[in-house]
N, C-alpha and C. Protein backbone atom coordinates (compact mmCIF):
# COMPACT_ATOMS: atom_id res chain seq x y z
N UNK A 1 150.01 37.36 110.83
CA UNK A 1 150.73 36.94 109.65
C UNK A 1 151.11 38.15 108.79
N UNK A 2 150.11 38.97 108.57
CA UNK A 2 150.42 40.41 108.05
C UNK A 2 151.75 40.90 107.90
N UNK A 3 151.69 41.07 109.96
CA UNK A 3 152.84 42.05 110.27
C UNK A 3 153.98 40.93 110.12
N UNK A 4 154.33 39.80 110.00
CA UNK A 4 155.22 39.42 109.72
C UNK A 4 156.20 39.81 107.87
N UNK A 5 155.19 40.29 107.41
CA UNK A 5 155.19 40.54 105.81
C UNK A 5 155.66 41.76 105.59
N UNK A 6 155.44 42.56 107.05
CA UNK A 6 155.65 43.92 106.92
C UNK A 6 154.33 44.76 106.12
N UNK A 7 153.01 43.70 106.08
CA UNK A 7 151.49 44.06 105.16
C UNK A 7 150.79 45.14 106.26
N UNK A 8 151.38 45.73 107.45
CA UNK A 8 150.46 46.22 108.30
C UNK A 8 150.58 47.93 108.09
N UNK A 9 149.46 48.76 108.61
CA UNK A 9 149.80 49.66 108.39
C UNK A 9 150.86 50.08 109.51
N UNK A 10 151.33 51.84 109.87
CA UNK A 10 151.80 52.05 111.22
C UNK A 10 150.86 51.95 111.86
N UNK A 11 150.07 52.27 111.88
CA UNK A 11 149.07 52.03 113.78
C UNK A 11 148.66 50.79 113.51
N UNK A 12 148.57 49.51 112.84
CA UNK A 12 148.31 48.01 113.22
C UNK A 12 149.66 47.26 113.39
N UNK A 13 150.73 48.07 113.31
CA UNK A 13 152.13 47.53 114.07
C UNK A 13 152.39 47.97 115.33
N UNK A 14 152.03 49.55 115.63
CA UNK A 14 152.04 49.77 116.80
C UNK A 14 151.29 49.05 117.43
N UNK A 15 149.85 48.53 117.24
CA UNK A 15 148.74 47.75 118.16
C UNK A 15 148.99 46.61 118.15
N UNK A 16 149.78 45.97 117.01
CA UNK A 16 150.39 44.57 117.22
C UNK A 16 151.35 44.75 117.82
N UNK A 17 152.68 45.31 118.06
CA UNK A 17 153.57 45.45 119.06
C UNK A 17 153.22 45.77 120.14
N UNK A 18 152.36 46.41 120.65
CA UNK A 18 151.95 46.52 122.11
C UNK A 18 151.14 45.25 122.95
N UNK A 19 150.31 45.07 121.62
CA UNK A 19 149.86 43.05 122.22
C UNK A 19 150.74 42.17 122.47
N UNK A 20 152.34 42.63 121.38
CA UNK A 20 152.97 41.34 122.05
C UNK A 20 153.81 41.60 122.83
N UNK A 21 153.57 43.43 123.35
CA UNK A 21 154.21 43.44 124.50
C UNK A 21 154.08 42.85 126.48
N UNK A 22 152.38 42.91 125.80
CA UNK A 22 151.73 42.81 127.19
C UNK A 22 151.07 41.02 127.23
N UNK A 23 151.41 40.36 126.25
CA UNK A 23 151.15 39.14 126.34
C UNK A 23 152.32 38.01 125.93
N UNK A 24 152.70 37.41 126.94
CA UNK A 24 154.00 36.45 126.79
C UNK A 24 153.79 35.08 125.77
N UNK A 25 152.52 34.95 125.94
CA UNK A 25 152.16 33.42 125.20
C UNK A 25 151.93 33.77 123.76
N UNK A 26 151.59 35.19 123.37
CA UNK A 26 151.34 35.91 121.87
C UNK A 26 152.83 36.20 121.43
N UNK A 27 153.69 36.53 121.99
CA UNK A 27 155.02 37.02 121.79
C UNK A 27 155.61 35.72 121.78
N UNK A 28 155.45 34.65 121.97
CA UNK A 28 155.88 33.13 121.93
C UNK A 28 155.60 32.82 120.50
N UNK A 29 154.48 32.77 120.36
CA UNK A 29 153.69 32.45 119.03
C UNK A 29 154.33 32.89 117.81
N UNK A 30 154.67 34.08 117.94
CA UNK A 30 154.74 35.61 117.14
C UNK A 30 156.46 35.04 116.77
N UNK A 31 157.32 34.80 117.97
CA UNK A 31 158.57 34.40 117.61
C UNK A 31 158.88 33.29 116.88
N UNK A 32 157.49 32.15 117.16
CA UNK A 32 157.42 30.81 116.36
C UNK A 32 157.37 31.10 115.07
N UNK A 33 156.69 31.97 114.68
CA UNK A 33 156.24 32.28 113.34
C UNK A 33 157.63 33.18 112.45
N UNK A 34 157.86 33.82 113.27
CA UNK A 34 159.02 34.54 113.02
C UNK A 34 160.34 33.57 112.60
N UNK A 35 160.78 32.24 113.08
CA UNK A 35 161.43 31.40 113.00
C UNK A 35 161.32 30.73 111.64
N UNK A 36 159.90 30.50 111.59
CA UNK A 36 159.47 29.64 110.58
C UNK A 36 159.74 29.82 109.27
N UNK A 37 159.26 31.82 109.01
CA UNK A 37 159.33 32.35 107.74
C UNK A 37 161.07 32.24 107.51
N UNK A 38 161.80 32.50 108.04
CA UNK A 38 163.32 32.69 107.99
C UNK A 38 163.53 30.96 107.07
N UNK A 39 162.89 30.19 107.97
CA UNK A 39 163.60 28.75 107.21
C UNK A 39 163.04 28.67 106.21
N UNK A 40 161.36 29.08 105.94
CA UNK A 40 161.03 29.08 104.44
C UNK A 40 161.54 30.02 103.76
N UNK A 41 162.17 30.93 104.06
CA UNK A 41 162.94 32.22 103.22
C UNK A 41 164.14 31.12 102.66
N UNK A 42 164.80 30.34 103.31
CA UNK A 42 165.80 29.65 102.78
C UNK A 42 165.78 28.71 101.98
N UNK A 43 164.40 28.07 101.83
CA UNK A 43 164.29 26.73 101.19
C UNK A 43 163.92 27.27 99.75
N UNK A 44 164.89 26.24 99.24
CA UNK A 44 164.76 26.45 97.39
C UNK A 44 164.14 25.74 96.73
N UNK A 45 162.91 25.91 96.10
CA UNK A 45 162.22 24.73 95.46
C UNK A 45 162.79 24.65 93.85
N UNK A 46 163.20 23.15 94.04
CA UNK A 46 163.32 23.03 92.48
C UNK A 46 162.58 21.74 92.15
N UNK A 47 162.13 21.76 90.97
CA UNK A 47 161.97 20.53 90.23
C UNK A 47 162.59 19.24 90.60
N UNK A 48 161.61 18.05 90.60
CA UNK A 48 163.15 17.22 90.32
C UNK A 48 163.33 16.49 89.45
N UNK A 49 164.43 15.72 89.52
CA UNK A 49 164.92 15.66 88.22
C UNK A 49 164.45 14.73 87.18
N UNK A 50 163.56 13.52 87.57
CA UNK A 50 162.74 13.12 86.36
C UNK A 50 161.16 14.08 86.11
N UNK A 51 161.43 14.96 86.45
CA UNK A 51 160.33 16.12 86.08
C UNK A 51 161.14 17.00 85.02
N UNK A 52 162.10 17.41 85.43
CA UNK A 52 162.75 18.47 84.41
C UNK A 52 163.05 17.27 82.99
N UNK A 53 163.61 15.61 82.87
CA UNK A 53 163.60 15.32 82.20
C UNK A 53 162.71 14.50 81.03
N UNK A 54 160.88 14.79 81.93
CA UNK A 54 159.88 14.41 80.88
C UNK A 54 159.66 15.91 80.63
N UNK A 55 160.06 17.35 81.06
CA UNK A 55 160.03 18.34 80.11
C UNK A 55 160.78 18.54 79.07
N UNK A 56 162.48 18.45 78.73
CA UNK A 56 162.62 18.24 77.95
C UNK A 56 162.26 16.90 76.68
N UNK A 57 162.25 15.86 77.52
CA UNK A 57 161.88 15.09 76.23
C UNK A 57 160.14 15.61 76.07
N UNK A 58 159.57 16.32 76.28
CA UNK A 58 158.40 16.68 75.88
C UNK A 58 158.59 17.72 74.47
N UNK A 59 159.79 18.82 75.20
CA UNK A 59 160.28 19.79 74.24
C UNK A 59 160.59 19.22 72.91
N UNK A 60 161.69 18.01 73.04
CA UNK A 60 162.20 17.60 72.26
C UNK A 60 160.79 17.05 70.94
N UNK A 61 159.94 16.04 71.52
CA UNK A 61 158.82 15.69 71.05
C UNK A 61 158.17 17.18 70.44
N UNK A 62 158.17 17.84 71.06
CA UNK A 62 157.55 19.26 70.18
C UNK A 62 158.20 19.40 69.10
N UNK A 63 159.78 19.37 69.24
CA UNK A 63 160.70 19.95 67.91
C UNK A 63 160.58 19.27 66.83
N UNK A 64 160.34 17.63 67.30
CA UNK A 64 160.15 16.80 65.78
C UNK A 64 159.24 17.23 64.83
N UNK A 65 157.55 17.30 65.38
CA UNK A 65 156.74 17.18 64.97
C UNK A 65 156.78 18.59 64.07
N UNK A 66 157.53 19.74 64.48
CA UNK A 66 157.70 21.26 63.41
C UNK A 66 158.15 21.13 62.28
């Protein structure tokens, strides 16, 4: 998971790239994971929208009471 982050040092990328050179079912894995982060790189979390609108009427409730 690290080296997917780019968290590794150089010699635990070199030793992770050479594991997933010499193992096909780790280099499977490794590409799964690799897939995965890309689609969570894309997904946008927002609020929704009767959430954003008991924050403002919360706000609003704040402004009276000043």
């Amino acid at each position: 998971m690290r080296r997917l982050y780019q968290e590794t040092s150089v010699e635990e990328t070199k030793e992770i790239d050479k594991a997933l050179l010499c193992d096909s079912q780790l280099q499977r894995q490794y590409q799964e994971m690799v897939a995965l982060k890309k689609e969570l790189d894309r997904v946008q979390l927002e609020p929704s929208e009767e959430t954003v609108k008991n924050i403002i009427h919360y706000a609003q409730g704040l402004q009276e009471h000043s």
